[in-house]
PDB file of N, CA and C in Angstrom:
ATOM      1  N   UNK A   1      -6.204 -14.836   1.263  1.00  0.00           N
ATOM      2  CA  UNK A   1      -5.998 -13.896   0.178  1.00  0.00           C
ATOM      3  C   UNK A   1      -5.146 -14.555  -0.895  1.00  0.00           C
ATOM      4  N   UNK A   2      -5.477 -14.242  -1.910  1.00  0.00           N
ATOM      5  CA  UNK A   2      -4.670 -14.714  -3.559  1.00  0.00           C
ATOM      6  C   UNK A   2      -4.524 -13.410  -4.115  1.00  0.00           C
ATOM      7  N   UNK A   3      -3.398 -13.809  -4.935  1.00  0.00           N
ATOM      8  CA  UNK A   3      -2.896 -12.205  -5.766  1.00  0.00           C
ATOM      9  C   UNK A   3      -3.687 -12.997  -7.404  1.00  0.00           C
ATOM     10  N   UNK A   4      -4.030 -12.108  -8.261  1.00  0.00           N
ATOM     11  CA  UNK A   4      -4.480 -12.870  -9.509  1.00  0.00           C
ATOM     12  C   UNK A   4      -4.259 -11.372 -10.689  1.00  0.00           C
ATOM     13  N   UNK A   5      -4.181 -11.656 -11.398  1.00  0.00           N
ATOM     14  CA  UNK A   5      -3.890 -10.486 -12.276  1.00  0.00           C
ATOM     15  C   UNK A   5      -5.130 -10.096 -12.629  1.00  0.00           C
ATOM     16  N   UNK A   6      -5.765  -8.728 -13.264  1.00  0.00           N
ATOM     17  CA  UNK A   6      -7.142  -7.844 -13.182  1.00  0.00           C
ATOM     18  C   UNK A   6      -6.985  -7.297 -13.850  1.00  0.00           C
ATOM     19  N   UNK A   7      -8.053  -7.273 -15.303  1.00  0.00           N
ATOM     20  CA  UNK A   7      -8.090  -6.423 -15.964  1.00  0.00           C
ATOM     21  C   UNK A   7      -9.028  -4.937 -15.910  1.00  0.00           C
ATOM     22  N   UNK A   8      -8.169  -3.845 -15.892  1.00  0.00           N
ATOM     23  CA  UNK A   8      -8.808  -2.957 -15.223  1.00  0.00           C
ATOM     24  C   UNK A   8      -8.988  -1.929 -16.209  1.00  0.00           C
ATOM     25  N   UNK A   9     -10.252  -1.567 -16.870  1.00  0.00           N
ATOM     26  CA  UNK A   9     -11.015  -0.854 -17.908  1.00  0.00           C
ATOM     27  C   UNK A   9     -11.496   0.759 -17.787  1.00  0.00           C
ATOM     28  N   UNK A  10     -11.583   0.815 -16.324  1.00  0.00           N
ATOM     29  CA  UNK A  10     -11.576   2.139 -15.630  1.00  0.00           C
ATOM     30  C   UNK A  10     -10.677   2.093 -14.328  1.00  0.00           C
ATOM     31  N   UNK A  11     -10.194   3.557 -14.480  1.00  0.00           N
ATOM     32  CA  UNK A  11      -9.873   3.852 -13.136  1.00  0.00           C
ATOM     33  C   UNK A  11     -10.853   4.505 -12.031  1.00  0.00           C
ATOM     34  N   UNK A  12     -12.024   5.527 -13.115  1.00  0.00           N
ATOM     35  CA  UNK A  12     -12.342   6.659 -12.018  1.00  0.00           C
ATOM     36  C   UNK A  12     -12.937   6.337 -11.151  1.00  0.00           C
ATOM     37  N   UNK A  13     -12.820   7.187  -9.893  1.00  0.00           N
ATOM     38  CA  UNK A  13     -13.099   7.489  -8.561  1.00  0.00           C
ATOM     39  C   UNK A  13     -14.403   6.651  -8.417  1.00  0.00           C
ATOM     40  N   UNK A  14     -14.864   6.276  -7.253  1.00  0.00           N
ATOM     41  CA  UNK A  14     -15.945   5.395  -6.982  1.00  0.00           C
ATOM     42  C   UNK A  14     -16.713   4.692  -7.951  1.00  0.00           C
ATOM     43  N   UNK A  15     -16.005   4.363  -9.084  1.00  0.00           N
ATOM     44  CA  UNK A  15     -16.836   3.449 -10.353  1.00  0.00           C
ATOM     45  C   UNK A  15     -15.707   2.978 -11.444  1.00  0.00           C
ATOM     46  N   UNK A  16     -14.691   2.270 -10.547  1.00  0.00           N
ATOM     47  CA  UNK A  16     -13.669   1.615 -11.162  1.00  0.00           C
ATOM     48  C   UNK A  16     -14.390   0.345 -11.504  1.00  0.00           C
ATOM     49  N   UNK A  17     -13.749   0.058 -13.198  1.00  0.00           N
ATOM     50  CA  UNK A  17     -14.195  -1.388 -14.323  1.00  0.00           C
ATOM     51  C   UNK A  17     -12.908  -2.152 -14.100  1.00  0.00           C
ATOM     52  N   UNK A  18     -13.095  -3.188 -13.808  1.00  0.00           N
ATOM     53  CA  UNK A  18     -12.624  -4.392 -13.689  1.00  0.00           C
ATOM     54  C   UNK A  18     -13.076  -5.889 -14.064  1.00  0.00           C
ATOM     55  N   UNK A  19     -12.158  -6.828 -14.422  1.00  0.00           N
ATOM     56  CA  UNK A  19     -12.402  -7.973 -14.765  1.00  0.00           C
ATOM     57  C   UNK A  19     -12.150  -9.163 -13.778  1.00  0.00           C
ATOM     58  N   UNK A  20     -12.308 -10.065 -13.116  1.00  0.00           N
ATOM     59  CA  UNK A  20     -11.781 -10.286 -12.869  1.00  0.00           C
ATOM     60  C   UNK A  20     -11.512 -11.886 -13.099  1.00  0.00           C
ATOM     61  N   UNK A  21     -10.264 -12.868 -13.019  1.00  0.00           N
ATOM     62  CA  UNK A  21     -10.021 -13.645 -14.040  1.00  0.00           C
ATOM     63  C   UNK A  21     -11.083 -14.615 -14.228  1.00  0.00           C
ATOM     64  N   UNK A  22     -11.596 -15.321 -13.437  1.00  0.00           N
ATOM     65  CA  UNK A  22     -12.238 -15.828 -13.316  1.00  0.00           C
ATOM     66  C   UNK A  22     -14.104 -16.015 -13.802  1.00  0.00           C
ATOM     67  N   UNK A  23     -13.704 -14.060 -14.333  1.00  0.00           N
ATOM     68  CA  UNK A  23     -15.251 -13.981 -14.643  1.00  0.00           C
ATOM     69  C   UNK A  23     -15.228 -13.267 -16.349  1.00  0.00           C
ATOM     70  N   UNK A  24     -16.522 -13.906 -17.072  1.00  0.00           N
ATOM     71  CA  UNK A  24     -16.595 -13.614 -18.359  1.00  0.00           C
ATOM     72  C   UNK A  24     -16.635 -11.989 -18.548  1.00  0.00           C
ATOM     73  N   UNK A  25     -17.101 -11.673 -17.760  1.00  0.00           N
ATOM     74  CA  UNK A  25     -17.404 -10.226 -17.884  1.00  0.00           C
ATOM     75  C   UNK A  25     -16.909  -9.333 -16.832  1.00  0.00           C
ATOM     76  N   UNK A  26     -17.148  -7.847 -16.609  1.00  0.00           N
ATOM     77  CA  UNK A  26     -16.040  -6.824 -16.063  1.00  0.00           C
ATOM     78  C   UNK A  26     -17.741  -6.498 -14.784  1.00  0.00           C
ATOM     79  N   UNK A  27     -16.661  -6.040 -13.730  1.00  0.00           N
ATOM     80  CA  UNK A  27     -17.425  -5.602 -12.773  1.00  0.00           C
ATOM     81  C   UNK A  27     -17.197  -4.259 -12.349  1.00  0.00           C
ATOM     82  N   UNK A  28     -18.434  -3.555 -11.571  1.00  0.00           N
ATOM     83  CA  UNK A  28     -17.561  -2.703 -10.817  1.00  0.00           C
ATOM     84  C   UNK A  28     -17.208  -2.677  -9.569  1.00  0.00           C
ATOM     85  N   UNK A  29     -16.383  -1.971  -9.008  1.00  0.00           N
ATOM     86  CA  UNK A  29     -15.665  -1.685  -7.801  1.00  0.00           C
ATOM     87  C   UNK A  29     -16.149  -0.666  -6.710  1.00  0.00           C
ATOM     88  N   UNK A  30     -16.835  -1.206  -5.604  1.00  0.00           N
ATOM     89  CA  UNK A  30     -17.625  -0.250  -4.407  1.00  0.00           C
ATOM     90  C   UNK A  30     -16.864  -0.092  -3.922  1.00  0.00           C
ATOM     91  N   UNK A  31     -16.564   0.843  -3.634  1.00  0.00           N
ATOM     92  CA  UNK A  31     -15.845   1.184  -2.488  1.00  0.00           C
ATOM     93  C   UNK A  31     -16.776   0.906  -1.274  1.00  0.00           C
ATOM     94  N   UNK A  32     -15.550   0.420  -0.033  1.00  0.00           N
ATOM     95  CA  UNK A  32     -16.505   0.045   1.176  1.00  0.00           C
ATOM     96  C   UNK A  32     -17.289   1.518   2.175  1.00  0.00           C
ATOM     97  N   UNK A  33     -17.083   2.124   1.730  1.00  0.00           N
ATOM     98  CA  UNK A  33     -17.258   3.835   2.536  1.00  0.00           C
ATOM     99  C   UNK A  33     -18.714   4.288   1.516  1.00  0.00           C
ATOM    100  N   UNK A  34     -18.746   3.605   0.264  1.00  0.00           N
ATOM    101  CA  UNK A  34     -19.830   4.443  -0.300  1.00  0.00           C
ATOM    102  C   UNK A  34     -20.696   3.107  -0.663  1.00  0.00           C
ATOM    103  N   UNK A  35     -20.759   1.896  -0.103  1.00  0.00           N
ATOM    104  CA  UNK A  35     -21.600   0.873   0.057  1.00  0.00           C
ATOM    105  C   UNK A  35     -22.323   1.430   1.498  1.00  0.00           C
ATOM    106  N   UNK A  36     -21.596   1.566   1.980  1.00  0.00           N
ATOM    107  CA  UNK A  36     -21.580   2.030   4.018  1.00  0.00           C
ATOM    108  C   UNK A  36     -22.732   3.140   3.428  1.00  0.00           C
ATOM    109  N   UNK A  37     -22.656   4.250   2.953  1.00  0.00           N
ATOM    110  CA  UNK A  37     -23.448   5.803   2.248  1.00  0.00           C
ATOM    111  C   UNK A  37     -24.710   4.628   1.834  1.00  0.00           C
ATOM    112  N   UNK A  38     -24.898   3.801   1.141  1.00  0.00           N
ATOM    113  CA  UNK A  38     -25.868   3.305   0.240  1.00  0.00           C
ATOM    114  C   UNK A  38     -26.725   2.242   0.907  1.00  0.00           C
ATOM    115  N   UNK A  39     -26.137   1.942   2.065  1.00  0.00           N
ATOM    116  CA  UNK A  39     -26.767   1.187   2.977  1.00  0.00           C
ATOM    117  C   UNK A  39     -27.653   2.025   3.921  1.00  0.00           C
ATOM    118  N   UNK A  40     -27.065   3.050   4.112  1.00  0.00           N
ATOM    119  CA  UNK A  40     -27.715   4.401   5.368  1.00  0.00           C
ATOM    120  C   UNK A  40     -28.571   4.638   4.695  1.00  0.00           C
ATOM    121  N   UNK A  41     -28.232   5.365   2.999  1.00  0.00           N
ATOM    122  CA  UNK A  41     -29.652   6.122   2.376  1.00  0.00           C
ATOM    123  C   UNK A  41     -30.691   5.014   1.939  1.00  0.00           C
ATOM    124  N   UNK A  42     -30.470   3.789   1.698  1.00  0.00           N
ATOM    125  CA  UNK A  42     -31.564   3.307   1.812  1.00  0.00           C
ATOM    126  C   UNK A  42     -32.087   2.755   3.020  1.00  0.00           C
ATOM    127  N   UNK A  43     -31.674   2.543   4.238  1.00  0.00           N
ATOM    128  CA  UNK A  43     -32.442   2.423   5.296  1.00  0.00           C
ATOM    129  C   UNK A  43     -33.273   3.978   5.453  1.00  0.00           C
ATOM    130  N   UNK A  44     -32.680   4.649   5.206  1.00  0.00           N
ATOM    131  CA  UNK A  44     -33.680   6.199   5.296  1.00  0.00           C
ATOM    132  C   UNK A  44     -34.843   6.154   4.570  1.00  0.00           C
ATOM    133  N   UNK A  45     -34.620   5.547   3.229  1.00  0.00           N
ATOM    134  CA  UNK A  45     -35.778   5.876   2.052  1.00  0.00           C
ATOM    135  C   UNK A  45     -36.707   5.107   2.696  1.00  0.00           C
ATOM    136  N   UNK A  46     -36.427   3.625   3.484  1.00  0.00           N
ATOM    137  CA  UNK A  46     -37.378   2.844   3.392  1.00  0.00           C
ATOM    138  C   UNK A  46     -38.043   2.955   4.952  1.00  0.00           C
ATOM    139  N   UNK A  47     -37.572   3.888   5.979  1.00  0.00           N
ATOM    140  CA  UNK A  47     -37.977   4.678   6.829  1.00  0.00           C
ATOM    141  C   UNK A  47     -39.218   5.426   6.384  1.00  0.00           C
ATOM    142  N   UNK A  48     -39.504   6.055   5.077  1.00  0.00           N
ATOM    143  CA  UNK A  48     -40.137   6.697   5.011  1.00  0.00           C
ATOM    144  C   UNK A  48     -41.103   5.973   4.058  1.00  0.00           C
ATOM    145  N   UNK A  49     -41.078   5.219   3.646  1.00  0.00           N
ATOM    146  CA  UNK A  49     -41.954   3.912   2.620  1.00  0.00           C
ATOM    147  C   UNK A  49     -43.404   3.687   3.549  1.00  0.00           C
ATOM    148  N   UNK A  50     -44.706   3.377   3.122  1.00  0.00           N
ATOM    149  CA  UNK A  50     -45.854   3.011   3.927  1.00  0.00           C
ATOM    150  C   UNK A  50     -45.802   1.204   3.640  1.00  0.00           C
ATOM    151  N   UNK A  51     -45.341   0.548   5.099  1.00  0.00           N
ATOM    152  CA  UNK A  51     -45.184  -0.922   4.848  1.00  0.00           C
ATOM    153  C   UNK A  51     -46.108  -1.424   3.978  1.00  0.00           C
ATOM    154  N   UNK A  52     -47.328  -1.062   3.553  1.00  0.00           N
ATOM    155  CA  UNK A  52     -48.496  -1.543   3.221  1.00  0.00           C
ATOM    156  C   UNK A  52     -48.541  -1.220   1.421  1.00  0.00           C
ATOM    157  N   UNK A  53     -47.383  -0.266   1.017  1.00  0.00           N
ATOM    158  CA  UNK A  53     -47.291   0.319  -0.542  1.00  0.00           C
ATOM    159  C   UNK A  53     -47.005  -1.515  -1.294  1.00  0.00           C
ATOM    160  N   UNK A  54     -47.579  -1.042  -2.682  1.00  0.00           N
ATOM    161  CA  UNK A  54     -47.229  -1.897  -3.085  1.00  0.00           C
ATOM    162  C   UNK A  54     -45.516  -2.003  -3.378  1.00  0.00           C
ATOM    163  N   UNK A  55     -45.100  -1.201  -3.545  1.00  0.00           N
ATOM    164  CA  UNK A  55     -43.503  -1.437  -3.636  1.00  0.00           C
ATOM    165  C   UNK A  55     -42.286  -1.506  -2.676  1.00  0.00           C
ATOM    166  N   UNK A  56     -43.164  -1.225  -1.520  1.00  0.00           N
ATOM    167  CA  UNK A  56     -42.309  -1.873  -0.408  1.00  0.00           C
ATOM    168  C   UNK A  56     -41.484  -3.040  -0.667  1.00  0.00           C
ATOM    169  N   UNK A  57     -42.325  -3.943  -0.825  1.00  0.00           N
ATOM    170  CA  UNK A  57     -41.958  -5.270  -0.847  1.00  0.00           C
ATOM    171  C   UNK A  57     -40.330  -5.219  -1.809  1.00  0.00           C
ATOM    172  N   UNK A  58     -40.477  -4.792  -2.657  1.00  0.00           N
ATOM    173  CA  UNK A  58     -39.712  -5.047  -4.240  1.00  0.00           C
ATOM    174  C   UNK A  58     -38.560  -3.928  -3.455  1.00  0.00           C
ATOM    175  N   UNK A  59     -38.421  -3.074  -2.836  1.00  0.00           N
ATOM    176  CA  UNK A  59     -37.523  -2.371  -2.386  1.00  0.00           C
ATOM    177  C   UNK A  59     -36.959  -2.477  -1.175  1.00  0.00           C
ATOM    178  N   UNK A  60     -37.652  -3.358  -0.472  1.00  0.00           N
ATOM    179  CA  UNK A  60     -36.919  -3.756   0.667  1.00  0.00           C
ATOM    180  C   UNK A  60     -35.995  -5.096   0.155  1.00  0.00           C
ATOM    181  N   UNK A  61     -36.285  -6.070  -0.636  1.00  0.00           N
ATOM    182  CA  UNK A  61     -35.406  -7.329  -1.269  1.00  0.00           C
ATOM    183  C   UNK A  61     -34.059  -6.194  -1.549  1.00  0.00           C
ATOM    184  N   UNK A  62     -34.278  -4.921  -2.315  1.00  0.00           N
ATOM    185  CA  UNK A  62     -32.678  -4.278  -3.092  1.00  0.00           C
ATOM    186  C   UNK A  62     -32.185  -3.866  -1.786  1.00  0.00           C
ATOM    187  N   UNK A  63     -32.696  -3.395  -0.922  1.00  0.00           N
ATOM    188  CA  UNK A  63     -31.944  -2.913   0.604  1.00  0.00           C
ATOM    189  C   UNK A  63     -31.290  -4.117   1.523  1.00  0.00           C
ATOM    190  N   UNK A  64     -32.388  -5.288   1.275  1.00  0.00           N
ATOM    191  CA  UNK A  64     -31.773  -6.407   2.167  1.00  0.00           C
ATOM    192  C   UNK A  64     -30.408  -6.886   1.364  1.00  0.00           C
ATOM    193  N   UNK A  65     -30.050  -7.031  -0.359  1.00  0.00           N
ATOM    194  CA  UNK A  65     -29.527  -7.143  -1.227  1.00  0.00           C
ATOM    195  C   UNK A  65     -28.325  -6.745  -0.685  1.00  0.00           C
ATOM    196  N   UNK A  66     -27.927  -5.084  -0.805  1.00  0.00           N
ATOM    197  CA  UNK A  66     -26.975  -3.964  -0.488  1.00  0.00           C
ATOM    198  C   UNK A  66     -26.382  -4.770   0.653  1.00  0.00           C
ATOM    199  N   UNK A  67     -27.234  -4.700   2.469  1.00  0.00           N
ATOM    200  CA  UNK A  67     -26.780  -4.775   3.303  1.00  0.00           C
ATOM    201  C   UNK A  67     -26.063  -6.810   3.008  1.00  0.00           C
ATOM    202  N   UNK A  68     -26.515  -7.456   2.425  1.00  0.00           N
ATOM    203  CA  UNK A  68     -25.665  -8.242   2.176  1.00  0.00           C
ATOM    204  C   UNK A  68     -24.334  -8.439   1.803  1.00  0.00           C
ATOM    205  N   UNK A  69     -24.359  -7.465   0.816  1.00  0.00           N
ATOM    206  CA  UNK A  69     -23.035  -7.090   0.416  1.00  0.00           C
ATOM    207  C   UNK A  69     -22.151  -6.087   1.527  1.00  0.00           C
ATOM    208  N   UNK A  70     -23.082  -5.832   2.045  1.00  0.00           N
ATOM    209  CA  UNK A  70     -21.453  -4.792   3.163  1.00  0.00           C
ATOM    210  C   UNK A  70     -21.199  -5.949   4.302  1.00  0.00           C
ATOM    211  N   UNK A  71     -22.470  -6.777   4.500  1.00  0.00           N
ATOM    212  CA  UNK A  71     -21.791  -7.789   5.447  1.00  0.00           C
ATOM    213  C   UNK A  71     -21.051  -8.874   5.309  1.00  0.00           C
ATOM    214  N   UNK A  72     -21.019  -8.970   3.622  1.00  0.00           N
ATOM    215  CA  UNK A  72     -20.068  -9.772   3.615  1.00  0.00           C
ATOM    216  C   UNK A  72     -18.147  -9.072   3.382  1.00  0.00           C
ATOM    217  N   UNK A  73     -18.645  -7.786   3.038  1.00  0.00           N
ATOM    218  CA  UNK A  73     -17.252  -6.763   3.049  1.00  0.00           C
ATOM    219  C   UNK A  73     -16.856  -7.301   4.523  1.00  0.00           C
ATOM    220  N   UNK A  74     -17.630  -6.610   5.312  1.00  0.00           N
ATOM    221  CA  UNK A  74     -17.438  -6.109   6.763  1.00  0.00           C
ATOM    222  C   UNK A  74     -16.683  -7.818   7.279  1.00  0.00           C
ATOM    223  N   UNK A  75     -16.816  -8.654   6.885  1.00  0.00           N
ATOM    224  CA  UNK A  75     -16.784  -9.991   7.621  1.00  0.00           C
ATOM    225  C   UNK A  75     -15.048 -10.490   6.805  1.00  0.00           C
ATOM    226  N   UNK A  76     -14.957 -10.194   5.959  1.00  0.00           N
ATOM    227  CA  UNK A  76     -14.090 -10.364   4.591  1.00  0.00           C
ATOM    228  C   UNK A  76     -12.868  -9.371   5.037  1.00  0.00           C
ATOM    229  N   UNK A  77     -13.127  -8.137   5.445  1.00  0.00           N
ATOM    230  CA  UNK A  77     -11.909  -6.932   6.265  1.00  0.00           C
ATOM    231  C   UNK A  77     -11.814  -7.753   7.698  1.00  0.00           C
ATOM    232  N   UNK A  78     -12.385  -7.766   8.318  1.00  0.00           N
ATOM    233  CA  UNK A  78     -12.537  -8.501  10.212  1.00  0.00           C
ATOM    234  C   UNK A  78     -11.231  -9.886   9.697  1.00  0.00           C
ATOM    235  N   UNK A  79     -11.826 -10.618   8.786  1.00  0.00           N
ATOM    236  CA  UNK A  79     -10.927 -11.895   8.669  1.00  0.00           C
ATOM    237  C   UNK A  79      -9.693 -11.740   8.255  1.00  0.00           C
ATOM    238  N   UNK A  80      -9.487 -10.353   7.616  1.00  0.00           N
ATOM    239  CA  UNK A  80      -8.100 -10.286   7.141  1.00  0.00           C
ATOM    240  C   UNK A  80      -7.413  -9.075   7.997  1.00  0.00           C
ATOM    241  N   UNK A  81      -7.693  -8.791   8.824  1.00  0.00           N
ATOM    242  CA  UNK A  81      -7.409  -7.621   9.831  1.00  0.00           C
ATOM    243  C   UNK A  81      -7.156  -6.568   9.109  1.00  0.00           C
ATOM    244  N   UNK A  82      -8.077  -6.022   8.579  1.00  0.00           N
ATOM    245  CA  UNK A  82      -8.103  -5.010   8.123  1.00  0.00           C
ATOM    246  C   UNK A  82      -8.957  -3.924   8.312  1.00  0.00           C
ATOM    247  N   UNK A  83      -8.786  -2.605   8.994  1.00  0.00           N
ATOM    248  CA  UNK A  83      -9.589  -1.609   9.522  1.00  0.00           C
ATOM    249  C   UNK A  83     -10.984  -1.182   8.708  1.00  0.00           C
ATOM    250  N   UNK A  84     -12.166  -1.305   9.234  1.00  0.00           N
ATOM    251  CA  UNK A  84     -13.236  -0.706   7.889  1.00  0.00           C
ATOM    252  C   UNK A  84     -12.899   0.725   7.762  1.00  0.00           C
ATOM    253  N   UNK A  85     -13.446   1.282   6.432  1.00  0.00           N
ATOM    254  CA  UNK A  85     -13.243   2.588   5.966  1.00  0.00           C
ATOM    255  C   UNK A  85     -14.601   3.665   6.347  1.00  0.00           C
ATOM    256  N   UNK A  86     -15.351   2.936   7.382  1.00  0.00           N
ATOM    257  CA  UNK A  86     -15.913   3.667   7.734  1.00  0.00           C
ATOM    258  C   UNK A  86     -16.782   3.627   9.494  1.00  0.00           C
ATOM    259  N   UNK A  87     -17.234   4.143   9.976  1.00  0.00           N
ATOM    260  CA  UNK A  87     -17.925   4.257  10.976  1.00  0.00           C
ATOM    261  C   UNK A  87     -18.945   3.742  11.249  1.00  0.00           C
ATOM    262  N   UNK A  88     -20.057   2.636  12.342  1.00  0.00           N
ATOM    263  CA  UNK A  88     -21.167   2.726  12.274  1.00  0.00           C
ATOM    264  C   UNK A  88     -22.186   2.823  13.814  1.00  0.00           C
ATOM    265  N   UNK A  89     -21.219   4.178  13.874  1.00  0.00           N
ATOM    266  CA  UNK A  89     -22.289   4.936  15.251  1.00  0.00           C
ATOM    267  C   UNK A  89     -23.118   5.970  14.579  1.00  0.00           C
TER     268      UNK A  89
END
């Protein structure tokens, strides 16, 4: 972990703007509990997808995408002992 100073453009609730130094432009901020929500509802949506649609394809890459990003959360909290903010039973 590094401390770095952040320029922070929003505060509100699950869609905080941030900069961070290193980057030209501002990002936003997931919370790990509503990445966790966005990972579930799209394994649901694509539960219900016909493998054979043409847009399967193009919507399973944004789901495999997502779950990338919580596994690299999930791996990123584990290394720094830090409890996840959410459940996955």
């Amino acid at each position: 972990m590094r401390e770095a100073l952040t320029e922070i453009y929003s505060d509100k609730t699950n869609a905080a703007i941030l900069r961070h130094p290193d980057r030209q432009y501002p990002g936003l901020l997931l919370q790990g509990d509503t990445l966790h929500i966005l990972c579930y509802k799209m394994d649901l949506a694509m539960s219900k997808i016909d493998r054979n649609s043409a847009s399967y394809e193009e919507l399973n890459e944004v789901r495999n995408s997502i779950w990338d990003l919580k596994n690299h959360y999930k791996s990123v909290l584990v290394e720094h002992g830090i409890p996840m903010p959410f459940s996955e039973i």
